[in-house]
Protein backbone atom coordinates (compact mmCIF):
# COMPACT_ATOMS: atom_id res chain seq x y z
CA UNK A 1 -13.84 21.22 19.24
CA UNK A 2 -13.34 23.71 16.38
CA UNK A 3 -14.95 23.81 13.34
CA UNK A 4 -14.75 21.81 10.28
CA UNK A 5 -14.21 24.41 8.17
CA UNK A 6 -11.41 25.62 10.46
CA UNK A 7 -9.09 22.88 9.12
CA UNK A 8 -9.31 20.41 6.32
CA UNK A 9 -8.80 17.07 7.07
CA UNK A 10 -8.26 13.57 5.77
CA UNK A 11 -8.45 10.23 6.74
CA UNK A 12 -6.24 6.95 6.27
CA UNK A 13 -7.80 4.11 7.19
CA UNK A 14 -5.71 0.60 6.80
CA UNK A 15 -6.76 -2.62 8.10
CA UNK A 16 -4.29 -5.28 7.89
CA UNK A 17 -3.66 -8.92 9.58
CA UNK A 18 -1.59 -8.40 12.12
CA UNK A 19 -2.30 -4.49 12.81
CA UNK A 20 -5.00 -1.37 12.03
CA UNK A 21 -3.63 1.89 12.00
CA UNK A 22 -5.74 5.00 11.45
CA UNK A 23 -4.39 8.69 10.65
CA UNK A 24 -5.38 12.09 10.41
CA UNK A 25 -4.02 14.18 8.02
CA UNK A 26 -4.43 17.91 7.75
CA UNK A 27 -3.85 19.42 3.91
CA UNK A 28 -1.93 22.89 5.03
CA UNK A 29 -1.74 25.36 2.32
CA UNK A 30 1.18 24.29 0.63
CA UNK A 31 -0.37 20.79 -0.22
CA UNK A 32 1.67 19.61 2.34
CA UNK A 33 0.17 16.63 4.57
CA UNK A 34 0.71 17.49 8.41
CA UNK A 35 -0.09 14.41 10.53
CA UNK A 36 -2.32 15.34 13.64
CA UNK A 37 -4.06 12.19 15.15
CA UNK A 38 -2.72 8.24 15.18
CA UNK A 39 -4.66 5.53 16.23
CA UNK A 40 -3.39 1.86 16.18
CA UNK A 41 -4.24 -1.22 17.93
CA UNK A 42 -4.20 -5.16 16.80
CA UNK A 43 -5.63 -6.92 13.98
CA UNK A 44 -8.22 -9.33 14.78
CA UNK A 45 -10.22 -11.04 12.38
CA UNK A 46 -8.34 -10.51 9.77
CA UNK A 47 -6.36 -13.41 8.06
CA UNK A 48 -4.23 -12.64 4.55
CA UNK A 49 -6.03 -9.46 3.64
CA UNK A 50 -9.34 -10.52 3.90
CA UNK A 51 -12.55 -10.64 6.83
CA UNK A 52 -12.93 -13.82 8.74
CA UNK A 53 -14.54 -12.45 11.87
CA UNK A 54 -16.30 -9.59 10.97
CA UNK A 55 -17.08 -8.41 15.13
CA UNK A 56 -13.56 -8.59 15.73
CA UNK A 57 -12.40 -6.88 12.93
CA UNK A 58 -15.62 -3.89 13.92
CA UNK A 59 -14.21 -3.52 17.33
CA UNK A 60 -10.06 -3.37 16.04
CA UNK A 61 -11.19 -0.52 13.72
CA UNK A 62 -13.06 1.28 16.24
CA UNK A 63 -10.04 1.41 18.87
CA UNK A 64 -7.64 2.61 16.48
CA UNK A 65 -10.34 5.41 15.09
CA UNK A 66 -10.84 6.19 18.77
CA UNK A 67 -7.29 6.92 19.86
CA UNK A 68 -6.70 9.13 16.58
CA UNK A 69 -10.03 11.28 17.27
CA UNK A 70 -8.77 11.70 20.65
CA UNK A 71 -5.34 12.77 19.09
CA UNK A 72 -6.36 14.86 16.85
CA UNK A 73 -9.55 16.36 18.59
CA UNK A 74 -11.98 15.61 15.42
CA UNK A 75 -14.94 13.13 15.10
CA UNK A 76 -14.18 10.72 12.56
CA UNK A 77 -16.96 10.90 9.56
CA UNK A 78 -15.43 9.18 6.50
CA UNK A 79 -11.82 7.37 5.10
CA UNK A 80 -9.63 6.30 2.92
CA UNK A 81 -9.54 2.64 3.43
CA UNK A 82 -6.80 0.56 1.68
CA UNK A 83 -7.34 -3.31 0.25
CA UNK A 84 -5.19 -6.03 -0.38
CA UNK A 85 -5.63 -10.09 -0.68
CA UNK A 86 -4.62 -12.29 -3.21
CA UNK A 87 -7.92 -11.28 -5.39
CA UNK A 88 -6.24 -8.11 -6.35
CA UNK A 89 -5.25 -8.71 -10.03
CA UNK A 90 -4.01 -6.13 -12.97
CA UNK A 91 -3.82 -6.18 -16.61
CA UNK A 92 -2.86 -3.23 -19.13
CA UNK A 93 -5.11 -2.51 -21.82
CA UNK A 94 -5.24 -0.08 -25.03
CA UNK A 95 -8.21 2.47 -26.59
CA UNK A 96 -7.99 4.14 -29.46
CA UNK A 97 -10.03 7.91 -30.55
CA UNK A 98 -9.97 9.95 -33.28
CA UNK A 99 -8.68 13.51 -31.74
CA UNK A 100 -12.04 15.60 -31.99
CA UNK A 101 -10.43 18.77 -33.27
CA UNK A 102 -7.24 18.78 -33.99
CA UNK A 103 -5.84 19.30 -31.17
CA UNK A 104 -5.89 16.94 -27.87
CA UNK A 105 -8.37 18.24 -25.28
CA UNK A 106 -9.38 16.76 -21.40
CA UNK A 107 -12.90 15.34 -22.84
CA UNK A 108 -10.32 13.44 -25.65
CA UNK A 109 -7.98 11.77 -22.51
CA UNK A 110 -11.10 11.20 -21.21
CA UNK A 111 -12.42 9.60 -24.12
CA UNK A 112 -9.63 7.28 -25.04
CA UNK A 113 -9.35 6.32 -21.26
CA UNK A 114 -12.90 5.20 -20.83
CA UNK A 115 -12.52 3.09 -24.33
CA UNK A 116 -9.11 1.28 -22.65
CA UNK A 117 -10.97 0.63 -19.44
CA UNK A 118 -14.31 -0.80 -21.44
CA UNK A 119 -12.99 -3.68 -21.18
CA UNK A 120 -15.08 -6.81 -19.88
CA UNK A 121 -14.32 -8.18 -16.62
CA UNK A 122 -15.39 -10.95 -14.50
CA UNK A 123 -18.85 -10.12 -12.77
CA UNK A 124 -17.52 -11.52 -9.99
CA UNK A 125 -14.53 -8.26 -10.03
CA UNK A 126 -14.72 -4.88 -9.65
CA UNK A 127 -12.65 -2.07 -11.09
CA UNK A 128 -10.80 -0.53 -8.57
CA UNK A 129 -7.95 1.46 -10.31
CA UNK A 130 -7.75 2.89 -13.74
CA UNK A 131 -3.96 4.41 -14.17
CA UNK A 132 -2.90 5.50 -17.23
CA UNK A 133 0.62 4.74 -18.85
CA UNK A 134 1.72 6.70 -21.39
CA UNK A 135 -0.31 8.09 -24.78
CA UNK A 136 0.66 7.79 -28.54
CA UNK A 137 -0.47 10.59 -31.06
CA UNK A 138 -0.24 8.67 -34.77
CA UNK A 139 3.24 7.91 -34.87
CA UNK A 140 4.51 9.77 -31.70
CA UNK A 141 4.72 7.51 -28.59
CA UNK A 142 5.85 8.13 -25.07
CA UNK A 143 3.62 10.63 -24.21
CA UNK A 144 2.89 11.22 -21.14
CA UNK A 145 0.67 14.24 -21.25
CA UNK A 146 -1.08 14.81 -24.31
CA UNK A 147 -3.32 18.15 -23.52
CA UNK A 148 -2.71 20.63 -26.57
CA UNK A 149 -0.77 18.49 -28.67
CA UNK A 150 -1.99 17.97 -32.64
CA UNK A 151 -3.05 15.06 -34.20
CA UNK A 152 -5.55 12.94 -35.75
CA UNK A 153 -5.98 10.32 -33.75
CA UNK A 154 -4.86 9.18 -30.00
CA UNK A 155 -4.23 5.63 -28.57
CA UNK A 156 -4.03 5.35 -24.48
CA UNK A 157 -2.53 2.49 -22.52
CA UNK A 158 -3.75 1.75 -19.28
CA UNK A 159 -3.48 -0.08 -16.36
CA UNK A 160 -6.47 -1.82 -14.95
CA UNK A 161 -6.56 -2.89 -11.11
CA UNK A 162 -9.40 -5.12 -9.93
CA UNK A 163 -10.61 -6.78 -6.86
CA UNK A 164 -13.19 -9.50 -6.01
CA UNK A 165 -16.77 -7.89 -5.18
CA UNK A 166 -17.37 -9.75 -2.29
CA UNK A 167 -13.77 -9.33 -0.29
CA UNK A 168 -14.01 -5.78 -0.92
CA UNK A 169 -17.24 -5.53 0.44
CA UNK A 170 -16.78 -7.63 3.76
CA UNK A 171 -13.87 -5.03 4.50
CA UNK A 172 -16.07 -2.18 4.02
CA UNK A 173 -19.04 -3.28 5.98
CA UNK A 174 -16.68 -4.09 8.70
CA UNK A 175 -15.78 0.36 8.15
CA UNK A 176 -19.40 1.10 8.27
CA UNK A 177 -20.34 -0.75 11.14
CA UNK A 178 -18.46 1.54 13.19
CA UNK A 179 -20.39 4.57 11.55
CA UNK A 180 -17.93 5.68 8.87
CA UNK A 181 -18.33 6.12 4.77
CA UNK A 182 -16.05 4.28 2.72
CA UNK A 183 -14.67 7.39 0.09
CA UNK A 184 -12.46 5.69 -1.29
CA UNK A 185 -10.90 1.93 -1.41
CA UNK A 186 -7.07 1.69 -2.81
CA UNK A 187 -4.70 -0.91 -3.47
CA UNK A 188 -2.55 -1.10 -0.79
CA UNK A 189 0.60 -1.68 -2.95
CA UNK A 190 -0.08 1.66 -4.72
CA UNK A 191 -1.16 3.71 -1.19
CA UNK A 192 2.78 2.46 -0.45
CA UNK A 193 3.99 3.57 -3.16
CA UNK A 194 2.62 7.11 -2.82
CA UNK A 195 4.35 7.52 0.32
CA UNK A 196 7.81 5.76 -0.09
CA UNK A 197 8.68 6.47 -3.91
CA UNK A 198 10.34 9.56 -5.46
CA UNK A 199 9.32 9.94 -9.11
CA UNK A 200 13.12 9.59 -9.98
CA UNK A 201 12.30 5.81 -8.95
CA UNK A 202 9.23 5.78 -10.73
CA UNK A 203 11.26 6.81 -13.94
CA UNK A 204 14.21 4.28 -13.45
CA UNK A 205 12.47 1.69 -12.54
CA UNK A 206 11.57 0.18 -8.74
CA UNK A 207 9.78 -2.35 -7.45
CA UNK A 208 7.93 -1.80 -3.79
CA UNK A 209 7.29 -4.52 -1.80
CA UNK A 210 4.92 -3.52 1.04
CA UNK A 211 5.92 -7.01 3.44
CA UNK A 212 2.69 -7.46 6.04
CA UNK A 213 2.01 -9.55 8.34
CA UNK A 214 -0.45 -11.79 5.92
CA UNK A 215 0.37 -10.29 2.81
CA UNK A 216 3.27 -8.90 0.34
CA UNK A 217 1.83 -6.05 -1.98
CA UNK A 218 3.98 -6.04 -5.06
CA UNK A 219 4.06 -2.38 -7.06
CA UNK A 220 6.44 -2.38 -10.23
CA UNK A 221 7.02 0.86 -11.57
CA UNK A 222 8.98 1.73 -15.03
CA UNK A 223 8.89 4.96 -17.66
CA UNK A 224 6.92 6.61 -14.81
CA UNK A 225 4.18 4.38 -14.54
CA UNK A 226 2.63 1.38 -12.88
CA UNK A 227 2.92 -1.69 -15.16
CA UNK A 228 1.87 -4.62 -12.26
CA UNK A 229 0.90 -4.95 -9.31
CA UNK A 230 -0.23 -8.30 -7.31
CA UNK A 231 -0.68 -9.71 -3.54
CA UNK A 232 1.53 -12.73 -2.40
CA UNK A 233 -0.39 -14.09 0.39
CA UNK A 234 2.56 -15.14 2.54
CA UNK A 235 4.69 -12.76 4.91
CA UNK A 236 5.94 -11.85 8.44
CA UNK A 237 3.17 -14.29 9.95
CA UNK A 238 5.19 -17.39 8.35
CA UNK A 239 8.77 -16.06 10.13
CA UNK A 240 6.56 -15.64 13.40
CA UNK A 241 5.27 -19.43 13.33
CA UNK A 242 8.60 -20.92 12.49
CA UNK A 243 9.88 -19.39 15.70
CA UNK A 244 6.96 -20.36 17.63
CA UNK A 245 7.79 -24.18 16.58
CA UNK A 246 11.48 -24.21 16.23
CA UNK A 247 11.33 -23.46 20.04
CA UNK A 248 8.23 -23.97 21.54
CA UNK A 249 7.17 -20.67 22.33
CA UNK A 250 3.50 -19.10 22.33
CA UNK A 251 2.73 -17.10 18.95
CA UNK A 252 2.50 -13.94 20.85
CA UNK A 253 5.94 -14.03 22.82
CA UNK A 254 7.29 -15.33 19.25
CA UNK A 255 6.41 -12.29 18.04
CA UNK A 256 7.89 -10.22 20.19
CA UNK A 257 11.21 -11.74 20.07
CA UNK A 258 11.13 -11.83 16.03
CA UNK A 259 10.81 -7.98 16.39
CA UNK A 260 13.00 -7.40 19.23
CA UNK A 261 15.89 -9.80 18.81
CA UNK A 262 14.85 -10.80 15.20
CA UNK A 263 17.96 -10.63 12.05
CA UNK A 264 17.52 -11.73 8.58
CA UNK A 265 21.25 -12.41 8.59
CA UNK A 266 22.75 -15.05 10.89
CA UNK A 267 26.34 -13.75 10.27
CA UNK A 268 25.72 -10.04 11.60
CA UNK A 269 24.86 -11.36 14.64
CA UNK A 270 27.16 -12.00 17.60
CA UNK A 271 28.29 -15.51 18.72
CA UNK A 272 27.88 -14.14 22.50
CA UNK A 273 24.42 -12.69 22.03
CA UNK A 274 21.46 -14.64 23.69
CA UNK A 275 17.98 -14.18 23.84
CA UNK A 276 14.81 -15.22 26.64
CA UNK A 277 12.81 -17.36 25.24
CA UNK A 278 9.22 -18.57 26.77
CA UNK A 279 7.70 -21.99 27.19
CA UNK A 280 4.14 -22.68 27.32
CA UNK A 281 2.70 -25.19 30.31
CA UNK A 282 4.35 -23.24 32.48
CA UNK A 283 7.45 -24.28 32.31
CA UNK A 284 10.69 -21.84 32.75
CA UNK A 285 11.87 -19.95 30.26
CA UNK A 286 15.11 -20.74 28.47
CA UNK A 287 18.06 -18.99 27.26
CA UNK A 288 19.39 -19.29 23.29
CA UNK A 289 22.14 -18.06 21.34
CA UNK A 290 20.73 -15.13 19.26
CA UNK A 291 22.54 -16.52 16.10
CA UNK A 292 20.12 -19.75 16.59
CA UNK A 293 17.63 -17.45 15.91
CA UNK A 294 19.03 -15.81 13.13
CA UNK A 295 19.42 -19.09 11.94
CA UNK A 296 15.14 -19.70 11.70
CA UNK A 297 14.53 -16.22 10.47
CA UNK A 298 17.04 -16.20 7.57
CA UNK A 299 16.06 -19.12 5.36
CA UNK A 300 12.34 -17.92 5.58
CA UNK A 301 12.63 -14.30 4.59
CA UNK A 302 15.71 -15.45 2.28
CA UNK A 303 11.85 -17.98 0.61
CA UNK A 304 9.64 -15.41 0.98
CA UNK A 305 11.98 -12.86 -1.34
CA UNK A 306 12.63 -15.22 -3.33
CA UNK A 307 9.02 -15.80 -4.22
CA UNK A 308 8.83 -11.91 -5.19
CA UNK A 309 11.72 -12.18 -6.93
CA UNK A 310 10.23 -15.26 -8.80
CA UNK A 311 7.20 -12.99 -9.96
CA UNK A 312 9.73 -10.01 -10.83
CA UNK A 313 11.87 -11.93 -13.12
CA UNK A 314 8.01 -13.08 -14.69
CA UNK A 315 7.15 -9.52 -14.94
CA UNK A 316 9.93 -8.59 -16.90
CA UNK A 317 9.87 -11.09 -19.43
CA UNK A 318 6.22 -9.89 -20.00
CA UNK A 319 7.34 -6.33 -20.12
CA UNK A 320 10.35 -6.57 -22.25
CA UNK A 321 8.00 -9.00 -25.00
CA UNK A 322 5.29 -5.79 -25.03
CA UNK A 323 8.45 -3.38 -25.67
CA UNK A 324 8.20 -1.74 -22.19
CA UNK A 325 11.17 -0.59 -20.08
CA UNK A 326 11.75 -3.51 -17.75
CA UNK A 327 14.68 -2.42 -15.92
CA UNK A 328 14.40 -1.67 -11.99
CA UNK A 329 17.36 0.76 -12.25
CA UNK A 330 16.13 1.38 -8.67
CA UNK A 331 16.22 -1.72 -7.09
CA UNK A 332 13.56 -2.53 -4.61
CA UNK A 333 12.15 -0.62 -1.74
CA UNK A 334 10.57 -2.57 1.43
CA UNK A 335 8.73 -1.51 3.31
CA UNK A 336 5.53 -2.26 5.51
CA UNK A 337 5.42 -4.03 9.52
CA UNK A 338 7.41 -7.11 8.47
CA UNK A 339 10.42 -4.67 6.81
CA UNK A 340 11.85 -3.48 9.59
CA UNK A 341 13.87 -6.61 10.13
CA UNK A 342 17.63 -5.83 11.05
CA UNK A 343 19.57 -7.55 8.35
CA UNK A 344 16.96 -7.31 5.72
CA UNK A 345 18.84 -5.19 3.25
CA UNK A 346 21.94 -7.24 2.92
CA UNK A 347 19.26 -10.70 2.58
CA UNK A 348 17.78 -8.77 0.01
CA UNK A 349 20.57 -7.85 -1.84
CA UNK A 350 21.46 -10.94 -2.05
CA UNK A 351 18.13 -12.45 -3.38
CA UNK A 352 17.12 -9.91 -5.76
CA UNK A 353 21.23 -9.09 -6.90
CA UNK A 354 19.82 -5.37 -6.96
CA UNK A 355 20.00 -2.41 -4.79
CA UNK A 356 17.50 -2.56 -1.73
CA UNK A 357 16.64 0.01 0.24
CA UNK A 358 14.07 0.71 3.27
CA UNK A 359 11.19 2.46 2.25
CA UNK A 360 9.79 5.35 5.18
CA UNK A 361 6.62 7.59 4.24
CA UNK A 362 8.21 10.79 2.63
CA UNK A 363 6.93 14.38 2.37
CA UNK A 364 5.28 14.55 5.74
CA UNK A 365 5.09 16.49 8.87
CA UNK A 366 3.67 16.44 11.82
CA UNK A 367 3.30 13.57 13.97
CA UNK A 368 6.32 12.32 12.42
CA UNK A 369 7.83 10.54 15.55
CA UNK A 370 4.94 8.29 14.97
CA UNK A 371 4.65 7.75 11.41
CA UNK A 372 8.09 8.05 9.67
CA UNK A 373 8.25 4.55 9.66
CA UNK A 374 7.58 0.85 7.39
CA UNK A 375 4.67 0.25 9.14
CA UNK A 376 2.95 3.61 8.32
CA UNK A 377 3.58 3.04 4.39
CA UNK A 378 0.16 2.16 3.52
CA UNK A 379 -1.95 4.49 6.16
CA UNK A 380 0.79 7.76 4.77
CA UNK A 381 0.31 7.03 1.42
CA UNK A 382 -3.84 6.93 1.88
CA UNK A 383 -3.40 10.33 3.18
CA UNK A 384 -1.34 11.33 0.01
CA UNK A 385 -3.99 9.85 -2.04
CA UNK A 386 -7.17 11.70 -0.55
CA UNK A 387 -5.04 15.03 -1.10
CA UNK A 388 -4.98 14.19 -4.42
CA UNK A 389 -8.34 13.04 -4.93
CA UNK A 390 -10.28 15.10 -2.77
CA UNK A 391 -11.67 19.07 -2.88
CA UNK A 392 -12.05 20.74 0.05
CA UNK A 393 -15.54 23.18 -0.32
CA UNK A 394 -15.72 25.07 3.09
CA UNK A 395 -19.09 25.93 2.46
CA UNK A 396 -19.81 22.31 2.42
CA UNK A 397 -18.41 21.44 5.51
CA UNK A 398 -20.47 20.76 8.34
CA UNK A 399 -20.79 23.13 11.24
CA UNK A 400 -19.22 21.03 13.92
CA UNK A 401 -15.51 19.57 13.37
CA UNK A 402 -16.65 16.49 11.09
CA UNK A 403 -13.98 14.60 8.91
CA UNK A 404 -16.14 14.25 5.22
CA UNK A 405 -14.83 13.02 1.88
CA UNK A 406 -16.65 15.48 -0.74
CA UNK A 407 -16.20 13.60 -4.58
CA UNK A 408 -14.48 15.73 -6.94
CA UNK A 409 -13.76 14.94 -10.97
CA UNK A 410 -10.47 13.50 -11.16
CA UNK A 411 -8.41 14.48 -13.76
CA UNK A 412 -5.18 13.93 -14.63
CA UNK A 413 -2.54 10.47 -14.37
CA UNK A 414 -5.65 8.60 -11.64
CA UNK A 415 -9.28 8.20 -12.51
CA UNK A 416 -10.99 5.80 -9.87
CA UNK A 417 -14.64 4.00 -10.42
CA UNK A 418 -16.54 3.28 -8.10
């Protein structure tokens, strides 16, 4: 093993229900993420984002971390760990400062940031995201940077994220148990988003939709910025159990022929196409017309995009009453596990009435036979996010190959608390 100090590394960690995946990332000296160890193996314990066997959840984390220190030749010392669950709620809130001296400086964003985020919260939430929107210097608004501009005084409008205490901190005891430090802990909607968005999206307007095997992690951007983001607790796991009862197959062999034979559209798929299905007791397996299949899936994904279109349409009546832009001039982007779904586009288009598109992790290199796909989103996007959020001091490094997450101030459109 080489040193630490050799390379500098970073680690997504995300745990989900049906999967845990586990990258490394190297930062190479054009800020570039290059991919260099993958580790994934099934999700036990885990049940709509949130710990119900905490063993089983210790030892899933601890095969996936295995397989990518083996990959990437490192040992494993601290993550990026993402969170989702139906406790994950948002609201947008305002502060107001007088501008100091004149003239906007980092100690006045900083200012009018930590007055928006003063808010009072439940003691039974946590803060995990504080993401500023836009600025307004007395009658200028729309800003987006306000550093060196004049005024008198400066009103910010930010975006709060929270969790619930306890759910975050089953997940990261489960991390620790296997000897690892928790550096950071990010929505997974917005670790998705890092990785499948282009900030021309961002500006138009998008939605992400991050479709799991528990959960869908909703991330609506507009203007730039994030203006909502929230967990439907309902998602491929509910398309795997119809199939298991609408033919009387085991969950796991459902599974397998959801992602193998699976379409969201009945009418793309051929009239002569059949399938293998498996009993249970036993018995011999049967043969069915692929379009009977087609025929479960459809209705279920067409329910389960209908519900995110339910909260989208909600969303926008919000944002167009606070004088936001509301448009999704970019349609929706799906991505996560449960995405890859042939016939998924044209059942979304036809939900939503927008333009859908596939969302794969951008901007990467490496290992990218692995990870340039839906089910990556989340764990790319973590990486994205601990470039972002982390310094790199050599000198601090420990002498043998170690993976460690050294705090930094940051500045600039994301300020976490921890």
């Amino acid at each position: 093993m080489t040193k630490a100090a050799d390379k500098k590394l970073i680690v997504g960690l995300d745990i989900g229900t049906s999967k845990v995946c586990a990258l490394v990332g190297e930062v190479l000296p054009d800020g570039n993420v290059n991919v260099i160890g993958v580790g994934s193996s099934p999700s036990r314990g885990m049940d709509k984002g949130g710990v119900n066997d905490l063993e089983s959840v210790v030892k899933s984390v601890q095969r996936a971390v295995d397989q990518a220190e083996l990959m990437a030749d490192c040992q494993i010392g601290s993550v990026c760990l993402s969170l989702s669950g139906k406790h994950i709620s948002c609201q947008t809130e305002k502060g107001m400062v007088p501008i100091s001296d004149k003239e906007v400086t980092q100690d006045d964003v900083d200012n009018v940031i930590h007055t928006a985020k003063s808010v009072k919260i439940s003691d039974e939430q946590r803060t995990l995201h504080v993401i500023p929107q836009e600025f307004a210097i007395d009658y200028q608004e729309g800003i987006k940077n306000p550093v060196g501009l004049s005024g008198v005084r400066m009103e910010a409008s930010v975006h709060l994220i929270t969790c619930h205490n306890d759910m975050a901190r089953n997940i990261v005891k489960a991390v620790e148990r296997c000897g690892l430090t928790v550096d950071h802990l990010i929505y997974s909607g917005l670790a998705a988003s890092q990785a499948v968005l282009t900030p021309d999206e961002r500006e138009l307007g998008v939605c992400v939709v991050d479709i799991g095997g528990g959960t869908m992690d909703l991330a609506i951007w507009s203007g730039g910025a994030l203006r909502h983001a929230e967990v439907i607790p309902y998602a491929g796991n509910v398309v795997t159990s119809d199939i298991a009862y609408a033919f009387g197959t085991p969950p796991g062999d459902a599974e397998d022929i959801k992602v193998k034979y699976g379409c969201a559209l009945s009418e793309l798929v051929s009239k002569d196409a059949k399938v293998d299905v498996p009993s249970v007791g036993g018995r011999p397996s049967r043969s069915l017309q692929s379009q009977t299949l087609a025929e479960v899936i459809e209705p279920r994904y067409s329910e389960l995009l209908g519900l995110v279109n339910q909260k989208l349409l909600t969303v926008q009546d919000q944002l167009r009453e606070a004088g936001v832009k509301h448009h999704l001039a970019a349609g929706i982007v799906l991505t996560g596990g449960a995405a890859q779904m042939e016939g998924l586009t044209e059942c979304a288009e036809r939900v939503f009435r927008n333009q859908v598109r596939i969302g794969q992790p951008l901007e990467l290199s490496g290992l990218t036979d692995y990870v340039q796909a839906p089910p990556y989103a989340t764990a790319v996007g973590l990486l994205h996010y601990g470039k972002d959020s982390q310094s790199f001091d050599e000198n601090a490094l420990e002498p043998k190959r170690s993976v460690t997450g050294i705090f930094s101030r940051i500045s600039g459109w994301f300020e976490k608390n921890f």
